[in-house]
C-alpha atoms as a PDB file:
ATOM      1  CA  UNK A   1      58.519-138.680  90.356  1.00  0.00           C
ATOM      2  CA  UNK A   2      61.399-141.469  90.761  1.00  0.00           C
ATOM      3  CA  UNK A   3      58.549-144.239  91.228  1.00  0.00           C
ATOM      4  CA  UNK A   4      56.770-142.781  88.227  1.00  0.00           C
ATOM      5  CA  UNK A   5      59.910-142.756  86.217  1.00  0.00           C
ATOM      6  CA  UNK A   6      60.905-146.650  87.043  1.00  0.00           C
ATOM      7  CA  UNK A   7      57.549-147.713  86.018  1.00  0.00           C
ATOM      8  CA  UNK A   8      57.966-146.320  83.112  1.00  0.00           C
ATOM      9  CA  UNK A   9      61.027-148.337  82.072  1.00  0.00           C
ATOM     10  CA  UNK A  10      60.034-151.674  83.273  1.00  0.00           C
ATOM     11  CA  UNK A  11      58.594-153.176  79.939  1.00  0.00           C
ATOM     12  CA  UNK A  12      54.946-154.617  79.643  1.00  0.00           C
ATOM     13  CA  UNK A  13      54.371-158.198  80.793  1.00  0.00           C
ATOM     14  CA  UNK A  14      53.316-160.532  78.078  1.00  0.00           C
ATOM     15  CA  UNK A  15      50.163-162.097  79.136  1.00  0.00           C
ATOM     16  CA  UNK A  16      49.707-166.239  80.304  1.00  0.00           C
ATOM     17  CA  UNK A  17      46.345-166.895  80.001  1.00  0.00           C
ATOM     18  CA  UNK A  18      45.401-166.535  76.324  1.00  0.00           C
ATOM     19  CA  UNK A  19      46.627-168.452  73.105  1.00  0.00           C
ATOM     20  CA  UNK A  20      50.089-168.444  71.909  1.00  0.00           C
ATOM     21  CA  UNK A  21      50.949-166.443  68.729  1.00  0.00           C
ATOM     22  CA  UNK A  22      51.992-168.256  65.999  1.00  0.00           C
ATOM     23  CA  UNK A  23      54.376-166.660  62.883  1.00  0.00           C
ATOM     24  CA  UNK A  24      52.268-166.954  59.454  1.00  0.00           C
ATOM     25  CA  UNK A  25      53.336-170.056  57.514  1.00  0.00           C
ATOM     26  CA  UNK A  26      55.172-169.668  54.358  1.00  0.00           C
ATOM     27  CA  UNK A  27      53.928-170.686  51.282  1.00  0.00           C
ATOM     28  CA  UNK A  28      54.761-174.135  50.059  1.00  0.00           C
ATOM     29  CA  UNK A  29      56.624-174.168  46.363  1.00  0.00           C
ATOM     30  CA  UNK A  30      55.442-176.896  43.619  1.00  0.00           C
ATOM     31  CA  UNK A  31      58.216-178.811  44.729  1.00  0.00           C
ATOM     32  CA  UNK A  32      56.945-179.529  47.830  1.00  0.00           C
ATOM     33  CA  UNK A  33      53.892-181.106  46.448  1.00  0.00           C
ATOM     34  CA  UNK A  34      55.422-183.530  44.186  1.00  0.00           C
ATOM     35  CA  UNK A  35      57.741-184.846  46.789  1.00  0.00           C
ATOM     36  CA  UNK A  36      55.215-185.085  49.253  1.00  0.00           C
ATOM     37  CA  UNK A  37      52.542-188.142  49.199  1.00  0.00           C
ATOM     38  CA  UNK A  38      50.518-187.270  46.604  1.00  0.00           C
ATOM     39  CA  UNK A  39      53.104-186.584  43.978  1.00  0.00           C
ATOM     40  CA  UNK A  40      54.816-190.272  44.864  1.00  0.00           C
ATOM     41  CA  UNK A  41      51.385-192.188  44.316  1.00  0.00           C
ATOM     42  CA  UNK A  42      50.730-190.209  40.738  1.00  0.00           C
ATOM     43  CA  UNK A  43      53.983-191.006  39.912  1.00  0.00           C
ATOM     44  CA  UNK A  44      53.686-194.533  40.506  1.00  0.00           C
ATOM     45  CA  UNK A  45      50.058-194.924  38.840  1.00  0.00           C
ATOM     46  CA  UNK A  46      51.864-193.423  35.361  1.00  0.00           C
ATOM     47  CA  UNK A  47      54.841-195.491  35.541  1.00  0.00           C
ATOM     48  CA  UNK A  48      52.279-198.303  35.948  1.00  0.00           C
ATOM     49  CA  UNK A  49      50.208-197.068  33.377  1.00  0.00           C
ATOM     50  CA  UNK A  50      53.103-196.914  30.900  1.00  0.00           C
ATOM     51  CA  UNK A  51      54.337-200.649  31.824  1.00  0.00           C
ATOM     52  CA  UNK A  52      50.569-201.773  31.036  1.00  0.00           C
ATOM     53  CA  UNK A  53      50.491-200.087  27.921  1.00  0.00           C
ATOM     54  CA  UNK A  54      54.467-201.777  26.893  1.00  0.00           C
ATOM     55  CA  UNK A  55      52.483-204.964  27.641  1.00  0.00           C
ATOM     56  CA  UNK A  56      50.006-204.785  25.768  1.00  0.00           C
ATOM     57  CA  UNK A  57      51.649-203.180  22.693  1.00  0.00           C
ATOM     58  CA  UNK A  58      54.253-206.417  23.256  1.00  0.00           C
ATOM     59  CA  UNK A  59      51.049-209.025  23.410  1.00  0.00           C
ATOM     60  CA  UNK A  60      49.796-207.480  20.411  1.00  0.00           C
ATOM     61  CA  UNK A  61      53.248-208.074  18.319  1.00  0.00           C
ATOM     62  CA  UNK A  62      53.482-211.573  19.229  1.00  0.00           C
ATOM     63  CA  UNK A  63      49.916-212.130  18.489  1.00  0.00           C
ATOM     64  CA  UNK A  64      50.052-210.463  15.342  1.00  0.00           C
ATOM     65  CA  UNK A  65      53.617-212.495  14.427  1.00  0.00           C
ATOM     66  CA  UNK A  66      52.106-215.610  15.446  1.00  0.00           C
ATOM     67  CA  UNK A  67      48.670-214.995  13.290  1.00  0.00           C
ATOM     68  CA  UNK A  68      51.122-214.233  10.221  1.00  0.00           C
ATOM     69  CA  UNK A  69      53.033-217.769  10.539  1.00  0.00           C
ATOM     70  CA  UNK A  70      50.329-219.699  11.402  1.00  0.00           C
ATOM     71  CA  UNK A  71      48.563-217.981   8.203  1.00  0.00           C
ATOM     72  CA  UNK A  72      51.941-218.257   5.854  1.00  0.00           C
ATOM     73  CA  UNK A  73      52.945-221.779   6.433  1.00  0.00           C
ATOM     74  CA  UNK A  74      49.524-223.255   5.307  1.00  0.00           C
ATOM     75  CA  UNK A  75      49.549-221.101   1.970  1.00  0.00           C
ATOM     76  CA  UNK A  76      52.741-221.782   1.510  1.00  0.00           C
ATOM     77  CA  UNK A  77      52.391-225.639   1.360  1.00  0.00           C
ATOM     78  CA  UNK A  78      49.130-224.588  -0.404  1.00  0.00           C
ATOM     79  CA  UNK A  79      50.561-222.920  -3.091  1.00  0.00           C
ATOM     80  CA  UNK A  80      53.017-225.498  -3.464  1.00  0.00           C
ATOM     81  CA  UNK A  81      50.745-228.623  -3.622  1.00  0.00           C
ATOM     82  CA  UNK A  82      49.107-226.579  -6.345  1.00  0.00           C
ATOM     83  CA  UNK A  83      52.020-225.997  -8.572  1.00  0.00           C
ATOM     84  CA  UNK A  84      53.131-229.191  -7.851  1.00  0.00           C
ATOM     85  CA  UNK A  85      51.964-232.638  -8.822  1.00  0.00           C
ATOM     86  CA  UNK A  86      52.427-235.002  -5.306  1.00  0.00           C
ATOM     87  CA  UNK A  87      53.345-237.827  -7.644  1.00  0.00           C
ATOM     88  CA  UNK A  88      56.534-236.122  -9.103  1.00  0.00           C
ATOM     89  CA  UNK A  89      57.979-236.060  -5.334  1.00  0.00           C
ATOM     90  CA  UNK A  90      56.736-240.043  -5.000  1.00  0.00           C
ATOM     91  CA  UNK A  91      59.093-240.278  -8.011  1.00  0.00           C
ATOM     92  CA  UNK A  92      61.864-238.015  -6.608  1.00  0.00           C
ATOM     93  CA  UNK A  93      62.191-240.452  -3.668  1.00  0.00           C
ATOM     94  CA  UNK A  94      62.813-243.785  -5.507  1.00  0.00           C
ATOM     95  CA  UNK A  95      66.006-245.352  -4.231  1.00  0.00           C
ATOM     96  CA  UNK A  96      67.855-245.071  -7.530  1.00  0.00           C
ATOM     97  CA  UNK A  97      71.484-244.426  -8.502  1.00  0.00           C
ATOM     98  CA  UNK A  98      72.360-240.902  -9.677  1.00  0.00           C
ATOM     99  CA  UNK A  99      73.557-242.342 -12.907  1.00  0.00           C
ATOM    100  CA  UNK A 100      70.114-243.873 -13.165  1.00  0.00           C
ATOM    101  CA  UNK A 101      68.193-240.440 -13.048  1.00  0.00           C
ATOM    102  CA  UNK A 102      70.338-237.947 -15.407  1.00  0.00           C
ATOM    103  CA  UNK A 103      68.692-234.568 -16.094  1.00  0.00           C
ATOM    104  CA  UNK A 104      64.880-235.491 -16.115  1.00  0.00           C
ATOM    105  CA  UNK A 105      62.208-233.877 -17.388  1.00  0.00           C
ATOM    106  CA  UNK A 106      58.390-233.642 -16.418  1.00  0.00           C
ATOM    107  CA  UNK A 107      55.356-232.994 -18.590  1.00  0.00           C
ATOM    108  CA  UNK A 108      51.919-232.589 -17.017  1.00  0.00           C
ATOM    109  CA  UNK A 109      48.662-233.017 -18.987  1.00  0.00           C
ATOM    110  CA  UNK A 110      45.056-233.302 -17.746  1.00  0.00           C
ATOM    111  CA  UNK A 111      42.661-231.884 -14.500  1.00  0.00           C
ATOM    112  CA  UNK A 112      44.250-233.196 -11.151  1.00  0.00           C
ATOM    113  CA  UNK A 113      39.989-234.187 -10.158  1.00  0.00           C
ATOM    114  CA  UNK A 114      39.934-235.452 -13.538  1.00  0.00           C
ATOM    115  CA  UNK A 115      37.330-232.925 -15.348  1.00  0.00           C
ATOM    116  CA  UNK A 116      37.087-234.081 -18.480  1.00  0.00           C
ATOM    117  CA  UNK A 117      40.270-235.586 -18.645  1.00  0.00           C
ATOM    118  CA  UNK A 118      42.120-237.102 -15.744  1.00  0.00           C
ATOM    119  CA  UNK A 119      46.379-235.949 -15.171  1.00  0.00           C
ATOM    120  CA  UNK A 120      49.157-238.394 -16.316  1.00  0.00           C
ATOM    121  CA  UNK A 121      52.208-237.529 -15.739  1.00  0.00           C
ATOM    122  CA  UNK A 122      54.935-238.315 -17.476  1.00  0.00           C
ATOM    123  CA  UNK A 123      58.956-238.524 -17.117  1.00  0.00           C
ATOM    124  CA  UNK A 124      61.813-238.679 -19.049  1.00  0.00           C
ATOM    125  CA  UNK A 125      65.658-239.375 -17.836  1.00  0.00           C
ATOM    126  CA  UNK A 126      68.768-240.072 -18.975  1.00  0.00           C
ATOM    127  CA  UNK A 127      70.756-243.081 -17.901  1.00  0.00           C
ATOM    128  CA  UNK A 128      74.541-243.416 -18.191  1.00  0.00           C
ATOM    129  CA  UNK A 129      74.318-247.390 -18.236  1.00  0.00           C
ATOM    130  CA  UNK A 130      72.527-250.115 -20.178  1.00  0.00           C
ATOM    131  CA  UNK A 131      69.055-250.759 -20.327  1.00  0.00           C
ATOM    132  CA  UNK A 132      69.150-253.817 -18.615  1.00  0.00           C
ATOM    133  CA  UNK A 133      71.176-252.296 -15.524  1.00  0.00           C
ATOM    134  CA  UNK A 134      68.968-249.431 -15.300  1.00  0.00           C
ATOM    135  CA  UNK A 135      65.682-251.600 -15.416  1.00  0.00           C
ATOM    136  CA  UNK A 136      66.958-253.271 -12.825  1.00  0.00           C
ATOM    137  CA  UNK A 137      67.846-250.442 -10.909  1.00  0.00           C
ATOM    138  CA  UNK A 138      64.439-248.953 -10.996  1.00  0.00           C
ATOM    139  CA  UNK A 139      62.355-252.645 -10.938  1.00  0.00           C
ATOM    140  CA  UNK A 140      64.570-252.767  -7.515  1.00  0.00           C
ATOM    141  CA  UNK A 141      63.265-249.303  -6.380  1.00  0.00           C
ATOM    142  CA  UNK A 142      59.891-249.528  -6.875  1.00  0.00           C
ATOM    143  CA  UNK A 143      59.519-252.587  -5.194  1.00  0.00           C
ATOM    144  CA  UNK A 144      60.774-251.186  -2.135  1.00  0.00           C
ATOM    145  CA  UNK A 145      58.293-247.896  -2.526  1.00  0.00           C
ATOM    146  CA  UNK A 146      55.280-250.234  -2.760  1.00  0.00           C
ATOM    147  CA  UNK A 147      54.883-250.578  -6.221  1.00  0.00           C
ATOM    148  CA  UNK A 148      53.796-253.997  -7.341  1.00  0.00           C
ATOM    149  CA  UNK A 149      53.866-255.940 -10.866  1.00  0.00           C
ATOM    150  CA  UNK A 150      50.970-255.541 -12.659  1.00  0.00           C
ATOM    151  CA  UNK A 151      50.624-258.365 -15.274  1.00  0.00           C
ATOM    152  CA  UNK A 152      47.905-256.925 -18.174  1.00  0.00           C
ATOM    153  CA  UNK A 153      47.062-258.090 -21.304  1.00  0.00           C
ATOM    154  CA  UNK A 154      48.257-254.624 -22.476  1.00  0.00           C
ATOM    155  CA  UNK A 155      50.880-253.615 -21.459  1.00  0.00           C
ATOM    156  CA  UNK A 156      52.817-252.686 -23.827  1.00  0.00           C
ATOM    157  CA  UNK A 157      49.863-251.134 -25.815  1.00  0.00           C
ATOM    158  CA  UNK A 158      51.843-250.783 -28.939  1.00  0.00           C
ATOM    159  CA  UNK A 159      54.677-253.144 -29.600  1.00  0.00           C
ATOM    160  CA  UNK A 160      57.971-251.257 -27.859  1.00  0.00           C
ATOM    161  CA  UNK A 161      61.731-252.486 -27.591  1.00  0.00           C
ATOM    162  CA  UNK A 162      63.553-252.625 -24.571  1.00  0.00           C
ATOM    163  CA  UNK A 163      62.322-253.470 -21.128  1.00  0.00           C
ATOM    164  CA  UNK A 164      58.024-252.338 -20.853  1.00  0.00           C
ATOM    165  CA  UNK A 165      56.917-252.974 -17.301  1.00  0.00           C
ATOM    166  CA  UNK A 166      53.497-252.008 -16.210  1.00  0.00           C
ATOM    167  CA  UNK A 167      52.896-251.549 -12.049  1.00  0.00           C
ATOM    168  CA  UNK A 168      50.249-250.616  -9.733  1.00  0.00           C
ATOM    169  CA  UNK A 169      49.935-248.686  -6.085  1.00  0.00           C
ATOM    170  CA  UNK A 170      46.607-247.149  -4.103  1.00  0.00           C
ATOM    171  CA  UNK A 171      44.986-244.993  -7.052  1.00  0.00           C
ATOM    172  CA  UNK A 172      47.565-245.237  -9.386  1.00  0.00           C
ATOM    173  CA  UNK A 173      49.287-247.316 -12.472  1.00  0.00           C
ATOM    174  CA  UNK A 174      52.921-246.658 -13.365  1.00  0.00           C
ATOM    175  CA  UNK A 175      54.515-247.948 -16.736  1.00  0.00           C
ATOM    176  CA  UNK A 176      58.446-248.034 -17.028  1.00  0.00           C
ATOM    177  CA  UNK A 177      60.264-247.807 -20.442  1.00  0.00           C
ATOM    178  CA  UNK A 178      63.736-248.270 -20.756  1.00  0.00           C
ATOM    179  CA  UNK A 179      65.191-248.493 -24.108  1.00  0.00           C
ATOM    180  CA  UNK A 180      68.409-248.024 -25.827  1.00  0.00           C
ATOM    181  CA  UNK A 181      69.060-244.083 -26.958  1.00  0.00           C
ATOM    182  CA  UNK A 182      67.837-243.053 -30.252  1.00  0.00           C
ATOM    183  CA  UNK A 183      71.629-241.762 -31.871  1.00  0.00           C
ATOM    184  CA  UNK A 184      70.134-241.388 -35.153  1.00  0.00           C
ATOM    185  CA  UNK A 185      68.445-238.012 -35.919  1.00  0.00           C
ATOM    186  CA  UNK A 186      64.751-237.785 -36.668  1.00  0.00           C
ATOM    187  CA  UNK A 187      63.756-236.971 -40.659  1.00  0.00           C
ATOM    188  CA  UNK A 188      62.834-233.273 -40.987  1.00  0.00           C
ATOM    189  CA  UNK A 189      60.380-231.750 -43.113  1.00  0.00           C
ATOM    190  CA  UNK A 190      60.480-235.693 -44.270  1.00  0.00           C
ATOM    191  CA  UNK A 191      63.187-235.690 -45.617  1.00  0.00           C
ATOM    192  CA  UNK A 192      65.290-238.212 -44.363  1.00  0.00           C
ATOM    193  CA  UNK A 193      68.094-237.246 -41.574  1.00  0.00           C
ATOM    194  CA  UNK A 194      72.317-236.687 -42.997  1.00  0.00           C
ATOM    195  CA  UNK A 195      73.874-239.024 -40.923  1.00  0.00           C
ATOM    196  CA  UNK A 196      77.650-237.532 -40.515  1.00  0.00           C
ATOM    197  CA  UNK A 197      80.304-240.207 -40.533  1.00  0.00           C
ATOM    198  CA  UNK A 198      82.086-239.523 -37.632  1.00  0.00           C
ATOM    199  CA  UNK A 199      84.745-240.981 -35.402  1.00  0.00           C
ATOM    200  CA  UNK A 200      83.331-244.270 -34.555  1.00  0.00           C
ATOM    201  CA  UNK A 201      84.929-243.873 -30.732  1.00  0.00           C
ATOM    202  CA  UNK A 202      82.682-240.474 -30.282  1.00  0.00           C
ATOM    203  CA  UNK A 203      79.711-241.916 -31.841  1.00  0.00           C
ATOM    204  CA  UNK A 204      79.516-245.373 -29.749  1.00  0.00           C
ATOM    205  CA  UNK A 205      80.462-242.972 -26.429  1.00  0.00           C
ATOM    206  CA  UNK A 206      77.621-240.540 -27.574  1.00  0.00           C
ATOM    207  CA  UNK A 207      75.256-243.537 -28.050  1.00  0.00           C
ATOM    208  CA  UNK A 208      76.030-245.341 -25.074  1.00  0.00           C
ATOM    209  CA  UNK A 209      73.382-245.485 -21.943  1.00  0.00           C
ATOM    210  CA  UNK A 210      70.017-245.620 -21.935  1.00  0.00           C
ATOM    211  CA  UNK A 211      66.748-243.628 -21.983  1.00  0.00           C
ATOM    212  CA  UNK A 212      63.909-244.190 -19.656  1.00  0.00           C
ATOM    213  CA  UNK A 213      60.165-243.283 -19.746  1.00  0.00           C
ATOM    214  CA  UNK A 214      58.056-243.244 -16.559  1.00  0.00           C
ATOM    215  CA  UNK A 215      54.103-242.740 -17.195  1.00  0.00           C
ATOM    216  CA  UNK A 216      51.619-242.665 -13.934  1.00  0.00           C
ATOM    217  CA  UNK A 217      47.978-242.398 -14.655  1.00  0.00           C
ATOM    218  CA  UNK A 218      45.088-242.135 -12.203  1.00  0.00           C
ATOM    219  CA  UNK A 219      43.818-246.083 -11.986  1.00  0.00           C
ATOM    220  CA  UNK A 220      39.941-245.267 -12.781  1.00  0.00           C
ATOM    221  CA  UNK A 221      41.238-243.714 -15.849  1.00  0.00           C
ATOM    222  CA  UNK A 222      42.763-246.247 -17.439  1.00  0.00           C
ATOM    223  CA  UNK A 223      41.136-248.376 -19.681  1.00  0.00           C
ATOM    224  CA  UNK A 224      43.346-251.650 -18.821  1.00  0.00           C
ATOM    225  CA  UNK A 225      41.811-251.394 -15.549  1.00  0.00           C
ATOM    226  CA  UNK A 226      38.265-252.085 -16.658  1.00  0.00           C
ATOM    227  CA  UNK A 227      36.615-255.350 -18.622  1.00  0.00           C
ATOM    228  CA  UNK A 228      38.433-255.710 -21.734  1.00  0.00           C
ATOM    229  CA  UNK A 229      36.889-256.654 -24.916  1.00  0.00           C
ATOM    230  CA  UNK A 230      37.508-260.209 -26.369  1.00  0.00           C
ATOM    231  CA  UNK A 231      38.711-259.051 -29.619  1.00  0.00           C
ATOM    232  CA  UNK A 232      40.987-256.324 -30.362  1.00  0.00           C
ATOM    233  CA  UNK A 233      38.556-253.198 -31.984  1.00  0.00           C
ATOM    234  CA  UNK A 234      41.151-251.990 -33.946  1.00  0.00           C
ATOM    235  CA  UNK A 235      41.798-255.366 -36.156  1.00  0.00           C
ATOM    236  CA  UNK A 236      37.629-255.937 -35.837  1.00  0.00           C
ATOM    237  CA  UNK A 237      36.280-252.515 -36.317  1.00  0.00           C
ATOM    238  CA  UNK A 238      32.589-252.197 -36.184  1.00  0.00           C
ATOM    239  CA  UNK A 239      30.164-251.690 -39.747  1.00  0.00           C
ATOM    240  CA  UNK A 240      28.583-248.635 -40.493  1.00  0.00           C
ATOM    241  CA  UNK A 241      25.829-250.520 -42.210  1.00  0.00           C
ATOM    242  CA  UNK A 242      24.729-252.962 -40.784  1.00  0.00           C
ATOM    243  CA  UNK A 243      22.698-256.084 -42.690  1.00  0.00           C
ATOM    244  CA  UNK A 244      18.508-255.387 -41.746  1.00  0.00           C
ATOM    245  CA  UNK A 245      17.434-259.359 -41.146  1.00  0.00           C
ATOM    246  CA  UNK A 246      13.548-258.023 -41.874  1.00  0.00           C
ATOM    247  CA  UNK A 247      13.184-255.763 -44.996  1.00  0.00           C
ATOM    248  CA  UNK A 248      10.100-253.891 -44.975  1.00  0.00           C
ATOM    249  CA  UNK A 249      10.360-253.567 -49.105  1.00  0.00           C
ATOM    250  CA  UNK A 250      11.308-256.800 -50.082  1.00  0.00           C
ATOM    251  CA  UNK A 251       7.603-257.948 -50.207  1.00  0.00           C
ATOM    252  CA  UNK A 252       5.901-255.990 -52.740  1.00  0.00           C
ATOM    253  CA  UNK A 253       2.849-254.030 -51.040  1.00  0.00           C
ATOM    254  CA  UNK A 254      -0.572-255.495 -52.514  1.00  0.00           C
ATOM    255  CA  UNK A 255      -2.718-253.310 -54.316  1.00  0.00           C
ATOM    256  CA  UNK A 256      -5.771-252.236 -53.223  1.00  0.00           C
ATOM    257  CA  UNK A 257      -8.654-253.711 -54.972  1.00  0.00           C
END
């Protein structure tokens, strides 16, 4: 009875021979996933994704920016050659004198390729000095721009006072005019101008200086450039009627017999 009761409190021996037990695993949380491998490589491949798209969103702004000046500064230049007359800036850069160049005006007439009529261009300044001066002045500058004397039969075409100077460069033919102001008003309606008496200080200061004229035409457009006739037409003129050296009725026609 002891024996039986002894073997009955010594606990079971745990077998040797087969496999160990293992405790169940526990379930792995989200967490673990993304910190583990795989989460660091998908986060890498995004942030890479997102710098390649920065890139190319970056590449496209510059292109696009680049396109728009390379586009803009031709049409601007365009536009403004347009508008513009290339001669007028030819003029603007003459060496002359500020005093020489007061408040001047341009006119434009005529097709720039010459349909129909070819362009002149014409200017008119102010000058706060004498005529001769400012001829001088300008004679000077367009020397030194490559202008050069042109010596034609007419040049003036109509009889002109003050200093008429015709000149020639490339393409182009250039007449100066400089000329004493005109202080007496111009008749209206023909009737002839009221000519106030005033101070005679103020009117010789308001008459003093000179006025200048500046004329560029396109060279195959003006006449003086081509063959000119031996007489003048306008003192010559030609007849509407001209004298028949063989009259057909001056012999009477025979009659038929």
């Amino acid at each position: 009875m002891v024996a039986r009761a002894a073997a009955a409190v010594v606990p079971p021996a745990e077998p040797t021979d087969g496999p160990a037990l293992r405790r169940p695993a526990e379930p792995e949380s989200p967490d673990d996933d993304a910190a583990g491998p795989g989460g660091l490589r998908g986060a890498r491949s995004e942030l890479r994704r997102q710098m390649r798209e920065r890139r190319r969103l970056r590449m496209g702004i510059l292109a696009l920016v680049s396109v728009v000046l390379l586009g803009a500064i031709p049409l601007y230049f365009g536009i403004r050659t347009l508008s513009r007359d290339p001669v007028f800036d030819t003029l603007d850069e003459l060496d002359v004198p500020g005093w020489a160049a007061v408040q001047p005006v341009d006119d434009v007439s005529g097709s720039r390729w010459c349909l129909l009529d070819c362009r002149l261009r014409e200017r008119t300044a102010t000058s706060e000095r004498s005529p001769a001066e400012t001829a001088q002045v300008y004679e000077r500058a367009l020397t030194d721009d490559g202008w050069r004397p042109w010596k034609v039969s007419r040049c003036p075409e109509q009889p002109a006072k003050g200093s008429y100077t015709c000149w020639r460069r490339d393409e182009l033919t250039l007449d100066l005019w400089v000329r004493e102001p005109a202080c007496v008003p111009p008749p209206v309606d023909g009737e002839p101008a009221v000519v106030p008496s005033p101070d005679p200080a103020t009117a010789a200061q308001e008459c003093s200086g000179s006025l200048v004229s500046v004329k560029v035409r396109n060279a195959i457009d003006d006449e003086r450039t081509r063959p000119q006739p031996t007489t003048d037409p306008s003192l010559t003129g030609e007849d509407p009627f001209p004298t028949l050296t063989e009259d057909p009725l001056a012999t009477p026609t025979p009659s038929p017999s």
